[in-house]
C-alpha atoms as a PDB file:
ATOM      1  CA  UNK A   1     -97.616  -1.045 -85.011  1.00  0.00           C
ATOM      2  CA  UNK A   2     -98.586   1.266 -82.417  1.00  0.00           C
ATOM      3  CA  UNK A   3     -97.931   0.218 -78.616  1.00  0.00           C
ATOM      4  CA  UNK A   4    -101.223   0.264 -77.482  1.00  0.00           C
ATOM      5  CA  UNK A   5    -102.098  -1.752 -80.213  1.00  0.00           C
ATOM      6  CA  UNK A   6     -99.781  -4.504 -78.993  1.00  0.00           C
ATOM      7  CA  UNK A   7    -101.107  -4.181 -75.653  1.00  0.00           C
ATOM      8  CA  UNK A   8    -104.639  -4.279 -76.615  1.00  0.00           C
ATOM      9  CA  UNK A   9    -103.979  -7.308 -78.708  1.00  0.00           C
ATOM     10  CA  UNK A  10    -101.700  -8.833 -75.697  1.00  0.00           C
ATOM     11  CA  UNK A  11    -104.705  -8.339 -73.103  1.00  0.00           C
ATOM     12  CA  UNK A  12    -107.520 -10.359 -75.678  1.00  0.00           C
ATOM     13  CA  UNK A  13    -105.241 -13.627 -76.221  1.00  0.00           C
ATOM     14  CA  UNK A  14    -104.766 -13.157 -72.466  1.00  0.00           C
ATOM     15  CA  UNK A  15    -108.276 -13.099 -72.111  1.00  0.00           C
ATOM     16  CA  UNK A  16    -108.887 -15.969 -75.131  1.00  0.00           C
ATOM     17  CA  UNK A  17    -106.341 -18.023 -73.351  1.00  0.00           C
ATOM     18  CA  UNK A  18    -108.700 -18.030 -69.857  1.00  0.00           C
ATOM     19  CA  UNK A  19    -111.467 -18.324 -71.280  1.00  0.00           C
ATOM     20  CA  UNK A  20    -110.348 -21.506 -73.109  1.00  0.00           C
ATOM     21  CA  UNK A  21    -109.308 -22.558 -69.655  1.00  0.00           C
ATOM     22  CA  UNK A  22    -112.413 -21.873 -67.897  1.00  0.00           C
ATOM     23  CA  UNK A  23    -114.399 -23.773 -70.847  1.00  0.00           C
ATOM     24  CA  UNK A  24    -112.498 -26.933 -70.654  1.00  0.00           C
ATOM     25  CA  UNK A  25    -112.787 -27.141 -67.082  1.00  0.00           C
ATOM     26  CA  UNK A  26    -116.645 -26.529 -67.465  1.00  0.00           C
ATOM     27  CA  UNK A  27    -116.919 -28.997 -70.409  1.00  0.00           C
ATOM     28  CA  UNK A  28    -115.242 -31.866 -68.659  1.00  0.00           C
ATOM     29  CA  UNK A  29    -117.377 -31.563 -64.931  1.00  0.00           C
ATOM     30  CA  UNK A  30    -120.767 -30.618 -67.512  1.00  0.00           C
ATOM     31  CA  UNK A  31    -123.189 -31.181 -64.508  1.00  0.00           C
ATOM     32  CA  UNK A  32    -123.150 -29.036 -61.840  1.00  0.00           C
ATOM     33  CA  UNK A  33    -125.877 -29.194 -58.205  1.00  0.00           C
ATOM     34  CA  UNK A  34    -125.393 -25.572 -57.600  1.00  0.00           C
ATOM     35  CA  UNK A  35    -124.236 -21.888 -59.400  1.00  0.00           C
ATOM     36  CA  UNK A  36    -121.999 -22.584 -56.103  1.00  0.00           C
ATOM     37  CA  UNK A  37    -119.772 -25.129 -57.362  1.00  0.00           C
ATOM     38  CA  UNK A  38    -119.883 -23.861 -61.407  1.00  0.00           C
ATOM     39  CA  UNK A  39    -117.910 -20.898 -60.050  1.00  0.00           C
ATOM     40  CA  UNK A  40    -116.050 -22.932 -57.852  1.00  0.00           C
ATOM     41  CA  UNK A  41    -115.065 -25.131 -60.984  1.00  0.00           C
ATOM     42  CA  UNK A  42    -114.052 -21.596 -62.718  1.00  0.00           C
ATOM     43  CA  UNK A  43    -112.061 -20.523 -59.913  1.00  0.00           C
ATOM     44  CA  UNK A  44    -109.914 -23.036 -59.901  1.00  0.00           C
ATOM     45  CA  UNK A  45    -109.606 -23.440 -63.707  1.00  0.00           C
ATOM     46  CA  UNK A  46    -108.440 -19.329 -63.128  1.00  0.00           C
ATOM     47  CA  UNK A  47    -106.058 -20.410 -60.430  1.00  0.00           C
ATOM     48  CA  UNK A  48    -104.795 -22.678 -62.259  1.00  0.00           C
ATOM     49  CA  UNK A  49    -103.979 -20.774 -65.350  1.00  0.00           C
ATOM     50  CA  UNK A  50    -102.258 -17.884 -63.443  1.00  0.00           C
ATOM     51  CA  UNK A  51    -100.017 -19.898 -62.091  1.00  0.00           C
ATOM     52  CA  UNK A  52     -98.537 -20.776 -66.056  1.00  0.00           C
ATOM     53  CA  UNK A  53     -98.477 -16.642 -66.048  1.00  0.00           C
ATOM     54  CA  UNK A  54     -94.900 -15.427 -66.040  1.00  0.00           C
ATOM     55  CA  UNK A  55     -94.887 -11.866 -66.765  1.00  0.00           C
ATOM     56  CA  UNK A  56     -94.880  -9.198 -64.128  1.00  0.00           C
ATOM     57  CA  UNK A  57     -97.599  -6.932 -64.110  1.00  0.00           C
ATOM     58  CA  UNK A  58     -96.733  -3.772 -65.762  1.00  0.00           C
ATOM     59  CA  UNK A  59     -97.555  -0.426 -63.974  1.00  0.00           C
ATOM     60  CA  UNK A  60     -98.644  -1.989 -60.977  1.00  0.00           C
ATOM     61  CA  UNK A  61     -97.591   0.685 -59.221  1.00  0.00           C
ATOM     62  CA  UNK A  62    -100.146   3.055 -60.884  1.00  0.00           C
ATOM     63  CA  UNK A  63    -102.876   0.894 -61.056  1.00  0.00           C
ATOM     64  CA  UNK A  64    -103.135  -0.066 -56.762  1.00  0.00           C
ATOM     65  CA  UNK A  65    -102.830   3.713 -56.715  1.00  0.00           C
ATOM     66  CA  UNK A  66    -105.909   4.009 -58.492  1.00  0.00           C
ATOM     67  CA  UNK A  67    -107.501   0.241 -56.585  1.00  0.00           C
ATOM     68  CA  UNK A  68    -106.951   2.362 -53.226  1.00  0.00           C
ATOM     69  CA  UNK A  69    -108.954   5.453 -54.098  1.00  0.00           C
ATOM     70  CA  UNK A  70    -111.742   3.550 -56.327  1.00  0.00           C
ATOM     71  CA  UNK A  71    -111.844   0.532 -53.771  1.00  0.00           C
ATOM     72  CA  UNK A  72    -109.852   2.019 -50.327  1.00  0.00           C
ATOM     73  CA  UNK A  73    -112.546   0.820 -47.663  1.00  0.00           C
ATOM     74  CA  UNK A  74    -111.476  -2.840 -48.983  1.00  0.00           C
ATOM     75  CA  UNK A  75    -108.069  -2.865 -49.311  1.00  0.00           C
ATOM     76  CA  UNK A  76    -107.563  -1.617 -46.049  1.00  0.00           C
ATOM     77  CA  UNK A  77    -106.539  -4.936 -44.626  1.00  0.00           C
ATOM     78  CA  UNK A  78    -104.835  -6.054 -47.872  1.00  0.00           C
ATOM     79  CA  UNK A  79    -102.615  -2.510 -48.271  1.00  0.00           C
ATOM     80  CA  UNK A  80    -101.546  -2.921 -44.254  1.00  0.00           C
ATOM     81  CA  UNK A  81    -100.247  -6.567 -44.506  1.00  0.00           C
ATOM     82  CA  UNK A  82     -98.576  -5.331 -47.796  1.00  0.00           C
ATOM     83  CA  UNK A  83     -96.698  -2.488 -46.266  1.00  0.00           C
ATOM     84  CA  UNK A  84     -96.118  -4.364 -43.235  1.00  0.00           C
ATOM     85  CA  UNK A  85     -94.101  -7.460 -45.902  1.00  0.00           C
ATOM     86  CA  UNK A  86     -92.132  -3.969 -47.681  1.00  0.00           C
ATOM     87  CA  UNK A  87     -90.872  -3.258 -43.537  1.00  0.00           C
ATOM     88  CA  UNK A  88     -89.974  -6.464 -43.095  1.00  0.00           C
ATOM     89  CA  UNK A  89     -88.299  -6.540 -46.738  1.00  0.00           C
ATOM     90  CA  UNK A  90     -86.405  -3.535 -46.268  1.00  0.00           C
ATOM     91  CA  UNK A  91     -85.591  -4.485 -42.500  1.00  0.00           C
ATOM     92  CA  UNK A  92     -84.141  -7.640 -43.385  1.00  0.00           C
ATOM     93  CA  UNK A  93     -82.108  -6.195 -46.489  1.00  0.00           C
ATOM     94  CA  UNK A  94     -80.588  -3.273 -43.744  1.00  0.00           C
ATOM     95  CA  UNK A  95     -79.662  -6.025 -41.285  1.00  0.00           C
ATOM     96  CA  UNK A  96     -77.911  -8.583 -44.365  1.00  0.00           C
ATOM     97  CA  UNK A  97     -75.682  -5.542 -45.409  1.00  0.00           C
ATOM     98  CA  UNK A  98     -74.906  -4.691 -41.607  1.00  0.00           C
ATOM     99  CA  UNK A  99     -73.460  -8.217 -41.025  1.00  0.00           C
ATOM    100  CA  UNK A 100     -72.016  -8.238 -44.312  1.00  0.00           C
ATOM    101  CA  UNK A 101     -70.323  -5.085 -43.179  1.00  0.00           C
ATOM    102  CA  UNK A 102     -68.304  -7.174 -40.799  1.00  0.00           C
ATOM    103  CA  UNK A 103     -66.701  -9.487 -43.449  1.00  0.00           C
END
């Protein structure tokens, strides 16, 4: 079977799977006041089944690439935090092999 046959049919039970979610958590509230708190109901059922996600995302790399120039005047604040984590990353793996250097 071709790869991006696999992937294509990895992405819809992916998608099934959420949408199940989403459905169950609708069908058991059933009455909602506002449009407000139906999406509020879904964002949580969506929360909720990422966190049973264990697969890292594949090409992430590639794909914020392509986020920042489709979407770069609101990642802005989201790309700075993230490349100020990678400094902090990178400064605390220097300083662990420094003192690790005196052992």
């Amino acid at each position: 079977m071709p790869v991006m046959t696999k992937d294509r049919q990895h992405e819809q039970r992916t998608t099934r799977s959420l949408r199940s979610d989403a459905a169950k958590s609708i069908k058991t509230r059933k009455l909602f006041p506002s449009d407000y708190s139906a999406t509020k109901v879904i964002y949580l059922a969506i929360m909720a089944a990422s966190k049973k996600w264990t697969m890292p995302v594949r090409n992430w790399k590639l794909a914020m690439n392509r986020f920042m120039i489709e979407f770069e005047d609101r990642l802005k604040d989201y790309v700075y935090i993230w490349q100020l984590h990678r400094i902090v990353y990178r400064l605390t793996l220097i300083s662990v092999k420094f003192l690790d250097s005196f052992n």
